[in-house]
Protein backbone atom coordinates (compact mmCIF):
# COMPACT_ATOMS: atom_id res chain seq x y z
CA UNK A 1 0.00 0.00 0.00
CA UNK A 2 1.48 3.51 -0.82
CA UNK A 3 2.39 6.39 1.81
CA UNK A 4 -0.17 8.97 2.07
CA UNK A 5 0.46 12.06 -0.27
CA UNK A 6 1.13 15.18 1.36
CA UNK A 7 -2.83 16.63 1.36
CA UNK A 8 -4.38 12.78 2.26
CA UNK A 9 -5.96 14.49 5.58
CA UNK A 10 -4.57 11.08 7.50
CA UNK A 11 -0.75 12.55 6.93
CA UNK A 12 -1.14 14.55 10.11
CA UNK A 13 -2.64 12.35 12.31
CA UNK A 14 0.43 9.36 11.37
CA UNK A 15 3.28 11.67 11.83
CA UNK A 16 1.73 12.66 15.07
CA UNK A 17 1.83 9.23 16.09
CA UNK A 18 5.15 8.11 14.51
CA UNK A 19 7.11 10.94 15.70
CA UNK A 20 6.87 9.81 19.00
CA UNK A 21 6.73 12.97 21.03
CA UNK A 22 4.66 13.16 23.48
CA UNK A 23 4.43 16.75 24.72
CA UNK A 24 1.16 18.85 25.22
CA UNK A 25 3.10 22.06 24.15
CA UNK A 26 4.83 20.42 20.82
CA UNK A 27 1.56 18.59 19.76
CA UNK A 28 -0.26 22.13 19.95
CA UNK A 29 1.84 23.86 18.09
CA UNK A 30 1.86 21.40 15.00
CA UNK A 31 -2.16 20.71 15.40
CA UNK A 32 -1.84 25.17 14.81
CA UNK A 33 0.53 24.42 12.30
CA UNK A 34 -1.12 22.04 10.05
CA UNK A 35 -4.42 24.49 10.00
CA UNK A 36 -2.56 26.92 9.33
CA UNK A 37 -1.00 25.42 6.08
CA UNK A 38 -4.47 24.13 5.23
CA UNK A 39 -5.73 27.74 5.18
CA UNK A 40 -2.40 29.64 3.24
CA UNK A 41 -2.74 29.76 -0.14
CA UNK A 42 0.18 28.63 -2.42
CA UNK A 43 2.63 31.50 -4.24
CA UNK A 44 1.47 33.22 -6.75
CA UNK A 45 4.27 35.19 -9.23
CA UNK A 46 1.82 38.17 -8.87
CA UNK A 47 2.89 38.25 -5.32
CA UNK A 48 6.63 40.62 -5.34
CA UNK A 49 8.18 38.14 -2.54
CA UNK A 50 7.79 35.66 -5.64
CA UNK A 51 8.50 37.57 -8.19
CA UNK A 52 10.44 35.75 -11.24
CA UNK A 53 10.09 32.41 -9.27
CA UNK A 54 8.96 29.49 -11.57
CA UNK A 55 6.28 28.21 -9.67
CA UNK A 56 5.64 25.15 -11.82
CA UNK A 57 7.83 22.54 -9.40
CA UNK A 58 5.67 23.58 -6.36
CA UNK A 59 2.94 23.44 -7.84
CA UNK A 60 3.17 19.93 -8.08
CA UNK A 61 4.25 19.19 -5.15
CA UNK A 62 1.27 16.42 -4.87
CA UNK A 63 3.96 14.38 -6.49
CA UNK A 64 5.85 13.83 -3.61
CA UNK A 65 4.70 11.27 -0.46
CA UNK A 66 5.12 12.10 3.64
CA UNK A 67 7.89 9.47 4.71
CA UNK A 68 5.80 7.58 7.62
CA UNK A 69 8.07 4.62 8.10
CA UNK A 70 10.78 4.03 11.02
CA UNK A 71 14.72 4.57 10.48
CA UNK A 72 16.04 3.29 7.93
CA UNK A 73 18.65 0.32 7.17
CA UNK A 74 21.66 2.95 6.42
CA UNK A 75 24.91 1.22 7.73
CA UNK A 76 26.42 2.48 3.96
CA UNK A 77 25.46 5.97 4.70
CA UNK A 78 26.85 6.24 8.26
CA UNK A 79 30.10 5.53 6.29
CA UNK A 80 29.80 8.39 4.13
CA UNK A 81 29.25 10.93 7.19
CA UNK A 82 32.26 10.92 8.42
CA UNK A 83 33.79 13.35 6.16
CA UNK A 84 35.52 15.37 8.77
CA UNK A 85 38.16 14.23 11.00
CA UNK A 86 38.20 16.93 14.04
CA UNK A 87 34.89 17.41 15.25
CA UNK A 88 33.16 18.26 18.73
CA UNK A 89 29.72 15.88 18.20
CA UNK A 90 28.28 14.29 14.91
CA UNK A 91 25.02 13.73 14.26
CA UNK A 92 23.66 11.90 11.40
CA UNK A 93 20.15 12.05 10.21
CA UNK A 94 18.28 10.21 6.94
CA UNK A 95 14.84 10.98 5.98
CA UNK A 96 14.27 12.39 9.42
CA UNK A 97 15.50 9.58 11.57
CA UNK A 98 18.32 9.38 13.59
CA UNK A 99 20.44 6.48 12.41
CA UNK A 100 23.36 6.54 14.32
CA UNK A 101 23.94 7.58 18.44
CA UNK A 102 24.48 10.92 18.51
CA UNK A 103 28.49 12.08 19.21
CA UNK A 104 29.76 14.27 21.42
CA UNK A 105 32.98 14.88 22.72
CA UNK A 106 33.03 14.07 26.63
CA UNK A 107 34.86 17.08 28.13
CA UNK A 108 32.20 19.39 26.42
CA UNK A 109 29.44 17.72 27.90
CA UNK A 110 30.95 18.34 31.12
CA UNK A 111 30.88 21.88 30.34
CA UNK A 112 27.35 21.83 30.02
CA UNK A 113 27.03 21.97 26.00
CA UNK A 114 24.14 20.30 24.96
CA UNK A 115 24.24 18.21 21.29
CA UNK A 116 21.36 16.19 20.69
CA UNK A 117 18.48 15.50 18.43
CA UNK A 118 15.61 17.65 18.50
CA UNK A 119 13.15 14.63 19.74
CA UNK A 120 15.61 14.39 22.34
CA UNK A 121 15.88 17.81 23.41
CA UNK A 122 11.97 18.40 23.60
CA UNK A 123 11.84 15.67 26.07
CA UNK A 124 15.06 16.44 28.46
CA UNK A 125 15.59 20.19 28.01
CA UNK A 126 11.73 21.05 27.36
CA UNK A 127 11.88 24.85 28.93
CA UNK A 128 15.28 25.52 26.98
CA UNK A 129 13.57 24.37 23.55
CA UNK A 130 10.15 25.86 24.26
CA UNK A 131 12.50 29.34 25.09
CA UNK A 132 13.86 29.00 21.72
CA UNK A 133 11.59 26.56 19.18
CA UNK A 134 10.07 28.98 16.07
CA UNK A 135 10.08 32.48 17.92
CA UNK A 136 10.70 33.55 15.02
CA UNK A 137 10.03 33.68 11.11
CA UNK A 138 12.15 34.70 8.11
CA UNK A 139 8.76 36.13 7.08
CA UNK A 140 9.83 36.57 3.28
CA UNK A 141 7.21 34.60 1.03
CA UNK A 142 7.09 30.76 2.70
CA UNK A 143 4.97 30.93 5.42
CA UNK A 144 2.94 28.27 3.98
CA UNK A 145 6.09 25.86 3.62
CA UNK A 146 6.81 27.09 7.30
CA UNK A 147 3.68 25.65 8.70
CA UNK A 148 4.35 22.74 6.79
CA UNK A 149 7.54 22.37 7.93
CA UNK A 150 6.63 22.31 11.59
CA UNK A 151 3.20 20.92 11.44
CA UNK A 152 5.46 17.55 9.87
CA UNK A 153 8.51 17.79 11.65
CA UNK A 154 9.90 14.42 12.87
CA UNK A 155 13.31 15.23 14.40
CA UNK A 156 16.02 17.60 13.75
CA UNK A 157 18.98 18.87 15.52
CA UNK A 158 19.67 21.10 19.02
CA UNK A 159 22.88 22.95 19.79
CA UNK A 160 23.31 24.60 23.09
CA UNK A 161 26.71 26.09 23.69
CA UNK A 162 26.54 27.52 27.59
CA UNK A 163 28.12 30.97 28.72
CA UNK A 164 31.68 31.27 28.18
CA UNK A 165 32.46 28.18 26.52
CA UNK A 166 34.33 28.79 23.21
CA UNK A 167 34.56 25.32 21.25
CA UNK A 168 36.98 25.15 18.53
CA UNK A 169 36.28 21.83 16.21
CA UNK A 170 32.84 21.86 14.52
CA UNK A 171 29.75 20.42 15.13
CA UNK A 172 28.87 18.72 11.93
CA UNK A 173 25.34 17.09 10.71
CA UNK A 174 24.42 15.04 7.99
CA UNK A 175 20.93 15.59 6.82
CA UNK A 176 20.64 12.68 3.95
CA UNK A 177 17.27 12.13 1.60
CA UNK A 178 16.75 8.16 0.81
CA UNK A 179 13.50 7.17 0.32
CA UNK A 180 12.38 7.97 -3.45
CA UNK A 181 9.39 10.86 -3.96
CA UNK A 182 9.64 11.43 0.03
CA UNK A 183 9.74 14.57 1.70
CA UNK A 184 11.68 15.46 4.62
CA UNK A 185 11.75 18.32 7.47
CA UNK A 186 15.09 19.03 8.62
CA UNK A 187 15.18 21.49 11.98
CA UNK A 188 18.45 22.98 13.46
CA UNK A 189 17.87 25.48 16.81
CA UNK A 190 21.82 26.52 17.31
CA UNK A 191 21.74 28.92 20.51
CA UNK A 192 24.63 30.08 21.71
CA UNK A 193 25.36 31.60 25.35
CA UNK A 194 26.91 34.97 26.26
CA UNK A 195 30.61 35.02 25.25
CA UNK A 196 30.36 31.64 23.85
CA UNK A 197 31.75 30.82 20.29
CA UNK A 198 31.36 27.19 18.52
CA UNK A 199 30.91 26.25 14.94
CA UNK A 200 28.50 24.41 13.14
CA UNK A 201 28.34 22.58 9.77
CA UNK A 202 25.01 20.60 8.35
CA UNK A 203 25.45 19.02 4.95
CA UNK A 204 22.57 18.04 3.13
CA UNK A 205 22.72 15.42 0.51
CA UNK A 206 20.94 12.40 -0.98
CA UNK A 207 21.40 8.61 -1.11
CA UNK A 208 20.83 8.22 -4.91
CA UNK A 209 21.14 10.55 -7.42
CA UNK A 210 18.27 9.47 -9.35
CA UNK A 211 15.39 9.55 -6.57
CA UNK A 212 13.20 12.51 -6.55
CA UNK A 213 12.65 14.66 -2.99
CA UNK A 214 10.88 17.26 -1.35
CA UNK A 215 12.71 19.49 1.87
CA UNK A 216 11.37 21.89 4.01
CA UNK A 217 14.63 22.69 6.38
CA UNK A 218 14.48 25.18 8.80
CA UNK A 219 17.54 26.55 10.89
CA UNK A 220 17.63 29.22 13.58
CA UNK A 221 20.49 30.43 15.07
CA UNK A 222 20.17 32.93 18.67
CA UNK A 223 23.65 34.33 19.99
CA UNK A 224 23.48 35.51 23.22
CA UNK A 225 25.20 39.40 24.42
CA UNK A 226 29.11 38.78 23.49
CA UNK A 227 28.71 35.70 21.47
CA UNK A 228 30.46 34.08 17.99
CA UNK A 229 28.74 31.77 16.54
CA UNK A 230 29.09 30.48 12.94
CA UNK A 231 26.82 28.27 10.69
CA UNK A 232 27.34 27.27 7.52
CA UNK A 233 24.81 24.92 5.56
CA UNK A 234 26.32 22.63 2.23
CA UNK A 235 23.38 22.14 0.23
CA UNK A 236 24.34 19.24 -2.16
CA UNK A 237 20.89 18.07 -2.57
CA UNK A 238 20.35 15.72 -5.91
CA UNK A 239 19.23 17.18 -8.86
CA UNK A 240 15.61 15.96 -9.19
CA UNK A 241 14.92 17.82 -5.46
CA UNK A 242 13.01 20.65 -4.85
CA UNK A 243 13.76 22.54 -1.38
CA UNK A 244 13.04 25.18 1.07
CA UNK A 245 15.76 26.65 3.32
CA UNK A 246 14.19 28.83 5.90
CA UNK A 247 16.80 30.73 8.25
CA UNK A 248 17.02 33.31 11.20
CA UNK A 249 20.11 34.50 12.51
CA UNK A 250 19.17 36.63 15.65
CA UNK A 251 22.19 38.29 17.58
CA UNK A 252 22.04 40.25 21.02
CA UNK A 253 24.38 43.30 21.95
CA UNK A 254 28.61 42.69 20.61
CA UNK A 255 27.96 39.73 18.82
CA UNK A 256 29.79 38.31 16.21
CA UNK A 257 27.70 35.72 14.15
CA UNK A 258 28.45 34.63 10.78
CA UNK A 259 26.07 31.91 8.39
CA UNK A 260 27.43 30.82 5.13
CA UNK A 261 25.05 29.00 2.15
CA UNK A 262 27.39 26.54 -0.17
CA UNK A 263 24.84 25.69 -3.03
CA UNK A 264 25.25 23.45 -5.44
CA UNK A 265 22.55 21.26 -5.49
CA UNK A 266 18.76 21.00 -6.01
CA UNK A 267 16.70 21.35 -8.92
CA UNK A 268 15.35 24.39 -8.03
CA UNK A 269 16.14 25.56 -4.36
CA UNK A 270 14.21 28.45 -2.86
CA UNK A 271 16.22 29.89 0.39
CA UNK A 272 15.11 32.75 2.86
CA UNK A 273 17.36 34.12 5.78
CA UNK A 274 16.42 37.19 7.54
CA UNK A 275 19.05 38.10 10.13
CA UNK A 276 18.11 40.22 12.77
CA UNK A 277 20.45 42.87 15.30
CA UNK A 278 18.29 43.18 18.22
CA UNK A 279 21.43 44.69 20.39
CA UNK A 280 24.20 47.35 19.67
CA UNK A 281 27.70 46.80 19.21
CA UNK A 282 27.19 43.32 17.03
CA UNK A 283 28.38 42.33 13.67
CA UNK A 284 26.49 40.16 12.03
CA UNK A 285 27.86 38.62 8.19
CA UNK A 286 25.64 36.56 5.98
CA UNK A 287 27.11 34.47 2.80
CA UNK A 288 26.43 32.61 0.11
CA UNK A 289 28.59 30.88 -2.81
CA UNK A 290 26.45 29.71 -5.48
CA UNK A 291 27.18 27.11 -8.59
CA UNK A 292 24.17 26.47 -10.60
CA UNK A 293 24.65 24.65 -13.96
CA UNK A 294 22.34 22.26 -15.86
CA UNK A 295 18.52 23.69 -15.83
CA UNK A 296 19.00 24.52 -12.12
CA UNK A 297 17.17 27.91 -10.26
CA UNK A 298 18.19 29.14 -6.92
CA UNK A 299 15.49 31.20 -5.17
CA UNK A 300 17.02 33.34 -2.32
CA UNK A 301 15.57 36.01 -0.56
CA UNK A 302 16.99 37.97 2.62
CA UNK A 303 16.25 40.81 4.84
CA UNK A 304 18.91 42.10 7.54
CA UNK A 305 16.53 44.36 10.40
CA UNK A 306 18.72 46.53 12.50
CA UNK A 307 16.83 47.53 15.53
CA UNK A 308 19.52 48.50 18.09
CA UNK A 309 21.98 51.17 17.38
CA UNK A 310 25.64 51.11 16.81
CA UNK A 311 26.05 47.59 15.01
CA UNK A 312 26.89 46.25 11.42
CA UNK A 313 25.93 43.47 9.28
CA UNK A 314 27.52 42.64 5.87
CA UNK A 315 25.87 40.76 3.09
CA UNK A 316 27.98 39.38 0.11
CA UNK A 317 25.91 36.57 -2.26
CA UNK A 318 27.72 35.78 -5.12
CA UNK A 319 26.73 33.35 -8.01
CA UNK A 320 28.58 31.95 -11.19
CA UNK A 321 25.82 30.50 -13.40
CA UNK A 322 26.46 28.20 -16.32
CA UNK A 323 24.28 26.49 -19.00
CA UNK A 324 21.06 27.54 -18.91
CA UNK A 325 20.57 27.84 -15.38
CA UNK A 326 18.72 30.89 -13.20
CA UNK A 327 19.47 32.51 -10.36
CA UNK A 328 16.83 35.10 -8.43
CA UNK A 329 17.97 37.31 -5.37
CA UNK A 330 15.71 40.00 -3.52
CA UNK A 331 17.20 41.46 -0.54
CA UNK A 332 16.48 44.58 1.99
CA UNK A 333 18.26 46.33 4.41
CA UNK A 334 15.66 47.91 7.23
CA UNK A 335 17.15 50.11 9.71
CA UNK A 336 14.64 50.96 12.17
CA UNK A 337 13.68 54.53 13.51
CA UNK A 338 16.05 53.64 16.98
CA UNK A 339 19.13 51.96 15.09
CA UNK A 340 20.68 55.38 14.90
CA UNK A 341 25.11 54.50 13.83
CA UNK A 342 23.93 51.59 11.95
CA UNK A 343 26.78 50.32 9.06
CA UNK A 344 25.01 48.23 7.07
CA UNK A 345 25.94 46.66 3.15
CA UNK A 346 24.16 43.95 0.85
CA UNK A 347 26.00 42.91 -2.34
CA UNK A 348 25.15 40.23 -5.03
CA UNK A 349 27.24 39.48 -7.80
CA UNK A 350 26.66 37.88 -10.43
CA UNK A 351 29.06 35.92 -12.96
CA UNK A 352 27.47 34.82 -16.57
CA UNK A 353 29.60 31.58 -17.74
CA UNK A 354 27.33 30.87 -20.40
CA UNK A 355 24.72 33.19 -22.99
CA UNK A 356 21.22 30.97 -22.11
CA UNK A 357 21.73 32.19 -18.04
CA UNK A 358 19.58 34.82 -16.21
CA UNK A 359 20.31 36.39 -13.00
CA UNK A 360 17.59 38.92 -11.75
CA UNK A 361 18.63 40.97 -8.41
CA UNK A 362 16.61 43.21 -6.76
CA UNK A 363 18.38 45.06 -3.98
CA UNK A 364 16.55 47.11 -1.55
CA UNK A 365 17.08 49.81 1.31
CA UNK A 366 14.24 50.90 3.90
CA UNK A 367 15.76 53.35 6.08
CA UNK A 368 13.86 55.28 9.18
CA UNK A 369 17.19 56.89 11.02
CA UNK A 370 18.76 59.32 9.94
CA UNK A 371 22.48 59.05 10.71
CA UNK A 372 23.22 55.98 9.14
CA UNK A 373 26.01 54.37 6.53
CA UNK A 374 23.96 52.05 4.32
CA UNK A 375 24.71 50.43 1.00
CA UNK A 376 23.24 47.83 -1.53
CA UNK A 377 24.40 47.29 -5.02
CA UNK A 378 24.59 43.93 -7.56
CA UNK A 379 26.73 43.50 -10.46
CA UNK A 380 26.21 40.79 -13.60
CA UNK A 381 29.19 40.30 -16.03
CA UNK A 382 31.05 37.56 -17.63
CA UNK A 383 34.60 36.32 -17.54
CA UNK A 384 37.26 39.29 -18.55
CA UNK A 385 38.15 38.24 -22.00
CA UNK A 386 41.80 40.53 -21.19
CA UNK A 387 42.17 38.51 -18.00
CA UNK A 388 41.74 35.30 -19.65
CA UNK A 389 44.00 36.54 -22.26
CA UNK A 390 46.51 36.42 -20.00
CA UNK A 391 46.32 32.69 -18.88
CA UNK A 392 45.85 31.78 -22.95
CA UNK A 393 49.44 33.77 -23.51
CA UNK A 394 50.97 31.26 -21.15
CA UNK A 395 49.74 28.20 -22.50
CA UNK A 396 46.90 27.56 -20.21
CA UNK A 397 44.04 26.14 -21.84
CA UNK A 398 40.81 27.89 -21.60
CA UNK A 399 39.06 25.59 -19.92
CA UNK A 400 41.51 25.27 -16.83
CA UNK A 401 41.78 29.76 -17.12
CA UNK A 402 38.30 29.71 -16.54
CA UNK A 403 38.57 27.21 -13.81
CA UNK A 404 40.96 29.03 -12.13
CA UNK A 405 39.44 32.32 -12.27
CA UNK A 406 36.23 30.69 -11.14
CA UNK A 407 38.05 30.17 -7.96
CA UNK A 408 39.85 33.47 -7.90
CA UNK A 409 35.87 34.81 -7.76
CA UNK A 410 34.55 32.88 -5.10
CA UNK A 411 37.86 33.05 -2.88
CA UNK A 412 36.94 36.16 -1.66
CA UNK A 413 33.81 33.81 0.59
CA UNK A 414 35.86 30.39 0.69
CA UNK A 415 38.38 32.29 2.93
CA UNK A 416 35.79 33.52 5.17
CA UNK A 417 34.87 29.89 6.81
CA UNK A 418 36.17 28.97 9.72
CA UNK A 419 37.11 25.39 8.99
CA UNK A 420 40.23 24.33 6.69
CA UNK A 421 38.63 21.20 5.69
CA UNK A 422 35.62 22.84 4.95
CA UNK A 423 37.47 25.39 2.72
CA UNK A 424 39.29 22.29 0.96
CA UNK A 425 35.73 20.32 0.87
CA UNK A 426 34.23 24.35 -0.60
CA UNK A 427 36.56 24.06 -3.14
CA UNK A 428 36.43 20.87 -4.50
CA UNK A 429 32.59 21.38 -4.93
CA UNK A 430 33.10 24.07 -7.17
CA UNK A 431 35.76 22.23 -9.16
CA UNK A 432 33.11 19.51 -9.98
CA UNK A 433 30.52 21.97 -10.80
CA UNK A 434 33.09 23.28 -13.24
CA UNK A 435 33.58 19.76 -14.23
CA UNK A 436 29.65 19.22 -15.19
């Protein structure tokens, strides 16, 4: 007998009892949830937080089935996820369930971090998830995905770094997709204490590359007064998946908090990460290194909201797009009436590898203060013929030139992470983009 599709009215109810939590507060949230994505409509172009999206994919989402079964025989997988040798915990996740104890380096327990799965969290540390769990919303165009998202949610993964604990090797998860035509719900809550600092990397990738997927992830990431957290998310999906990325970074007074977005896979990916400064004196820097090829469309959307005076955030997206591929970026800076001092950029550039690509950027400033430094801008252009020139001159084929200078472009974010087998894993993703 077949799984349930996602609007068979029985999908609710079986997750409910398949998920296996058991808490009044959780179960009321997701029984909101679920009416809630009953009564949103889907996207329309028409709307302006969709604008240029191809809405054809979602649209038939009906295609794709809830995954209602237990974990999953994945011995082979839990060999892949071990890609990194120096880490602080491990978790590794497919199609929702955990399939391997979770890992976590003793002396950090000790110290009172807390690395667990999200089923496991609700249950032990209910008033620290319940603090944290969906306060808030990127509020950019998916609300409907949102409610989805948590109305569905099986598991997912909780980071709690205590005050004035600074952890130096990642934490790494390994969100995989198995089961063909399923849809998954990935959740990361990464909160981080005063003056703490700790890293964390989630890779998301699937078992096959010929199965077919639907994911509605959501991270949010809280740093605490004085803290440095940094996220970065590799999305490697296949290329038959469609997926949602929904992201808040919210930082308190002198923070330093940093996410980074590695795509390279999905068919069409649609991401939205709205970063809010609720405190002065923090710095908040939001990435994104971007390789679509093939017929491939990334989606991204962002907002940075400075309400607090005196801090900065920085936004730098940057795509190279080759074949026919598409790539669609609406951002806005808001700088509230009180966020007086606020330095603030957004920049998203664009490089055109091939004539059938389109990039479409739509930069944006709303500004109610009036002593502010605030700038947005986007550039498109293709390779410097004179540059590449240069490489031919020396007996470099073009092929490798343009390899190369495809890295010279995106070093400017590889650099910027925090992990040097993560840059060496960044970079090697590009090169077999570049590849095909």
């Amino acid at each position: 007998m077949p799984n349930p599709t996602l609007d068979d009215p029985e999908v609710f109810k079986i997750h409910q009892e398949l998920s296996g939590i058991d808490v009044d507060w959780f179960r009321d949230r997701q029984r909101a949830e679920w009416s809630r994505y009953l009564e949103l409509p889907m996207p329309v172009r028409t709307n302006e937080k969709w604008r240029f999206a191809n809405l054809k994919r979602i649209r038939e989402m009906d295609r794709f089935e809830a995954v209602t079964g237990g974990a999953p025989d994945a011995a082979d997988i839990v060999d892949k996820s071990k890609r990194f040798q120096n880490v602080s915990g491990r978790i590794i996740l497919v199609d929702d369930s955990q399939v391997s104890p979770v890992y976590l380096e003793e002396s950090l327990a000790g110290k009172g971090v807390i690395f667990t799965t999200l089923v496991d969290a609700i249950v032990k540390h209910p008033e620290l998830v319940q603090k944290y769990f969906m306060q808030q919303s990127p509020e950019l165009g998916s609300e409907k995905f949102e409610a989805l998202h948590v109305a569905l949610l099986r598991n997912g993964v909780f980071l709690y770094v205590p005050d004035d604990v600074e952890i130096k090797d990642p934490f790494v998860v390994y969100n995989w997709a198995l089961k063909d035509k399923g849809t998954i719900f990935p959740h990361t809550l990464f909160i981080t204490g005063r003056n703490s600092k700790a890293n964390l990397i989630e890779f998301q990738e699937c078992a096959n590359e010929d199965s077919s997927h639907l994911v509605v992830a959501n991270a949010h990431l809280y740093a605490e007064d004085g803290a440095k957290p940094s996220h970065t998310i590799v999305q490697n999906w296949n290329l038959n998946t469609l997926s949602f990325q929904l992201n808040t970074n919210n930082a308190q007074g002198n923070t330093e908090a940093k996410s980074t977005l590695i795509n390279v896979g999905s068919a069409q990916a649609r991401q939205e990460i709205h970063g809010k400064i609720f405190g002065s004196g923090s710095n908040v820097e939001m990435h994104a290194l971007n390789v679509p090829n093939g017929s491939q469309e990334f989606d991204q959307r962002t907002l940075q909201t400075h309400i607090a005076p005196n801090s900065r955030s920085d936004l730098l997206f940057k795509n190279a797009l080759m074949d026919k591929s598409r790539t669609i970026f609406s951002g806005l800076i808001i700088v509230e009436e009180d966020a007086q001092q606020t330095d603030a950029y957004q920049t998203n550039n664009n490089l055109m590898m091939s004539e059938d690509v389109e990039a479409n950027s739509l930069p944006g400033l709303e500004i109610k203060a009036n002593d502010v430094k605030c700038s947005h801008g986007a550039t498109t252009g293709r390779i410097d013929e004179s540059e590449l020139f240069y490489f031919l001159a020396r007996g470099i084929p073009r092929m490798k030139a343009q390899e190369l200078m495809l890295f010279g472009y995106f070093e400017e974010i590889i650099v910027k992470l925090d992990n040097p087998e993560l840059v060496s894993y960044a970079r090697e993703l590009v090169q077999m983009k570049f590849a095909g």
